[in-house]
Protein backbone atom coordinates (compact mmCIF):
# COMPACT_ATOMS: atom_id res chain seq x y z
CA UNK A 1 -6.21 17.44 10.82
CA UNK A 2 -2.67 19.12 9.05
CA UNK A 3 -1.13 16.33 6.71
CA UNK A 4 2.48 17.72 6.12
CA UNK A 5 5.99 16.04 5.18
CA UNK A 6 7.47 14.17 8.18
CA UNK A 7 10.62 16.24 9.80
CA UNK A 8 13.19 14.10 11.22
CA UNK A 9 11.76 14.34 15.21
CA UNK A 10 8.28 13.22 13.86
CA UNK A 11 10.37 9.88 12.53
CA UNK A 12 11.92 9.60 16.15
CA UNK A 13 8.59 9.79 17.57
CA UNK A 14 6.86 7.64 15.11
CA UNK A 15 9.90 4.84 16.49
CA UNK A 16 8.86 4.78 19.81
CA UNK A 17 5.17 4.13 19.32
CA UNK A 18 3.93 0.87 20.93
CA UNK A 19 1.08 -1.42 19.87
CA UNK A 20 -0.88 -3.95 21.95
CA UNK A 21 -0.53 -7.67 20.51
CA UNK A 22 -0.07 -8.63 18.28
CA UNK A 23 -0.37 -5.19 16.54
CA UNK A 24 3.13 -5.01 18.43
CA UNK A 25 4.11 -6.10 15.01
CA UNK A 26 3.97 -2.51 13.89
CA UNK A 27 5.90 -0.88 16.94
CA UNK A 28 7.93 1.83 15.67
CA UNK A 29 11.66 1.13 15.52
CA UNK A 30 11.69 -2.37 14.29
CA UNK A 31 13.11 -1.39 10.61
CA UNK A 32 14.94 2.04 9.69
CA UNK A 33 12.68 4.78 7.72
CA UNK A 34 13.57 4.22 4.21
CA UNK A 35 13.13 7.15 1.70
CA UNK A 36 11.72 9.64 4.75
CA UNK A 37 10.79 12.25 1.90
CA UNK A 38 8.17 9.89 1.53
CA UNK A 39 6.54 10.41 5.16
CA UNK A 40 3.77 13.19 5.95
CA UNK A 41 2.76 13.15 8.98
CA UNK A 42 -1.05 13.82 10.42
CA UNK A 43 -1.47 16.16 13.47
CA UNK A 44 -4.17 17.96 14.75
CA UNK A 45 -3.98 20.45 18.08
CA UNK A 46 -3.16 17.78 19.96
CA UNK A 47 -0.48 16.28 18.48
CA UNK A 48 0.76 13.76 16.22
CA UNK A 49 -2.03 11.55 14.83
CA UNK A 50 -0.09 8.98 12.48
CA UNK A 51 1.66 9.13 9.45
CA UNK A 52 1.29 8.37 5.34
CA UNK A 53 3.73 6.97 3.13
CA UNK A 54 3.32 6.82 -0.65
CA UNK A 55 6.01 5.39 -3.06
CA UNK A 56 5.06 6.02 -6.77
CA UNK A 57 5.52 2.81 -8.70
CA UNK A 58 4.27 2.89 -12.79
CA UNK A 59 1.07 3.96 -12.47
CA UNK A 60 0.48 2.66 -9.12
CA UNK A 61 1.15 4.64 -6.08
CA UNK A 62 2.05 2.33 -3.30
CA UNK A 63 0.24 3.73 -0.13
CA UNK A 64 0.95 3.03 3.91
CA UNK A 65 0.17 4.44 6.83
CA UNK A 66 -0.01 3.89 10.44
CA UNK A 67 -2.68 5.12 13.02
CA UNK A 68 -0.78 6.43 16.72
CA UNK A 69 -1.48 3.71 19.12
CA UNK A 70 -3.41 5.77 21.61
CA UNK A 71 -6.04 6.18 18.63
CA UNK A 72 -6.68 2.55 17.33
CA UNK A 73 -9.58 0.57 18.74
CA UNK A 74 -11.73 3.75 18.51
CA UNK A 75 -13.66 3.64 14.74
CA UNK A 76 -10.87 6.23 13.84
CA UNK A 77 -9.46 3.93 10.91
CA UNK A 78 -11.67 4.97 7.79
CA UNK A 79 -11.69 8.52 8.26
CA UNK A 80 -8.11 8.72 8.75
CA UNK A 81 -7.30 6.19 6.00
CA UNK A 82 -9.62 7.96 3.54
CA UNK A 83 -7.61 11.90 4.63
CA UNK A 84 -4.53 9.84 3.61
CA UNK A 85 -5.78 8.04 0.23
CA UNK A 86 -7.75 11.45 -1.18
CA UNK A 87 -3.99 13.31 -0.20
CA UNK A 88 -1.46 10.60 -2.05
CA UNK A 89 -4.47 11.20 -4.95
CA UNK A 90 -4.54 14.66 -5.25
CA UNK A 91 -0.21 14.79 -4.47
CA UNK A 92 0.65 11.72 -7.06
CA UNK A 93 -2.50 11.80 -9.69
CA UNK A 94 -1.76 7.68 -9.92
CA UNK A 95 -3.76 5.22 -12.33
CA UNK A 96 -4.52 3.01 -9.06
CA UNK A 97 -3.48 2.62 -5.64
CA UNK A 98 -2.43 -0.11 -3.98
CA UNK A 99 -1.05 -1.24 -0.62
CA UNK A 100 0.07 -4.34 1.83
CA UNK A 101 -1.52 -5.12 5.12
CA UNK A 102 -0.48 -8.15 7.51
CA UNK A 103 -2.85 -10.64 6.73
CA UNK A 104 -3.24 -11.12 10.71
CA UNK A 105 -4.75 -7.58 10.51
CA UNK A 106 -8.36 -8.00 9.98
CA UNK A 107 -9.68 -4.39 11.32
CA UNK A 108 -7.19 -2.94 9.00
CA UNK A 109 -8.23 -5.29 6.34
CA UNK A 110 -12.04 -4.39 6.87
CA UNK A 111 -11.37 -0.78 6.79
CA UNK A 112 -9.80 -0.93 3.83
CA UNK A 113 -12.43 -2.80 1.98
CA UNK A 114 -14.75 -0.15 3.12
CA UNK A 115 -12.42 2.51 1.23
CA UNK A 116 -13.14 0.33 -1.95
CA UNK A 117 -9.52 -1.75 -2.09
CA UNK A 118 -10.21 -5.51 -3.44
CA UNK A 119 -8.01 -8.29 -2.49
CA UNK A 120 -5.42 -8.70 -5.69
CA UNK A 121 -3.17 -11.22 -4.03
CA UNK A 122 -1.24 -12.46 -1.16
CA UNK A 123 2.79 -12.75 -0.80
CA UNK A 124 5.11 -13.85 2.13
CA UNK A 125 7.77 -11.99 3.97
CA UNK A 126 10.90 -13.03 6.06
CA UNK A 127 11.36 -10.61 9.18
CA UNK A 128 14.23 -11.34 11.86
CA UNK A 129 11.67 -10.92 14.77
CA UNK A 130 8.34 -12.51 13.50
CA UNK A 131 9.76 -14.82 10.51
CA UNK A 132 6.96 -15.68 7.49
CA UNK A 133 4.55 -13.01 7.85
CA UNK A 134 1.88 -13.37 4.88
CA UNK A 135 0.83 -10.12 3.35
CA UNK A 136 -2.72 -9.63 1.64
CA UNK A 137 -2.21 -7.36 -1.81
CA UNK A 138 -5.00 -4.82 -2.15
CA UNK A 139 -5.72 -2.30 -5.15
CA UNK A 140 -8.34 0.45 -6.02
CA UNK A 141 -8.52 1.94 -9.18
CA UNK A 142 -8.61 5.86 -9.45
């Protein structure tokens, strides 16, 4: 797998992917790419594979990502999460990373904890289609 920064088609593609529910909450499309020099995108010789995001913050490096549908189900998660976090750590050199995860996501959640991320706290967001969504904070020192 190639991790390299996102070019503008690989955003257009990453808005039409399509998750079963209620990972639908993560389609692609619902909210414009912020900051796109931010995106890297995985691919391997068959194509697009998901995408990293990483937004330094202090000494934290804020760290998302998102698996391609096609691929999720499949015990693909730590591998791919772990390609990501050892990337943003070798890019950014942070003091910790941390990141936010749905707290309706509990595969995500487990795969996470796996990595070494501990719960550090929860907060609440207001989106137009879903309303409250809780978030679940994680961290892992570097």
């Amino acid at each position: 797998m190639k991790i390299e920064p996102a070019r503008r088609e690989d955003l257009a593609e990453l808005a039409t992917w399509q998750y079963a529910s209620p990972y639908d909450f993560y389609d692609g499309g619902q909210e414009p790419v912020e900051n796109p020099e931010r995106y890297f995108i995985a691919r391997n010789d068959e194509g697009l594979v998901g995408f990293y995001s990483f937004e330094p913050k202090d000494d934290a490096l804020e760290y998302g990502l998102g698996l391609h549908p096609a691929l999720t189900g499949r015990g693909l998660g730590l591998e791919f999460f772990r390609e990501g976090l050892e990337f943003g750590r070798e890019r950014y050199v942070p003091g910790r990373v941390r990141l936010f995860v749905a707290a309706f996501n509990e595969r995500a959640i487990k795969v996470y904890e796996r990595a070494g991320f501990c719960e550090t706290g929860r907060h609440m967001r207001t989106f137009a289609r879903w309303g409250e969504v809780e978030f679940v904070n994680m961290e892992i020192e570097c």
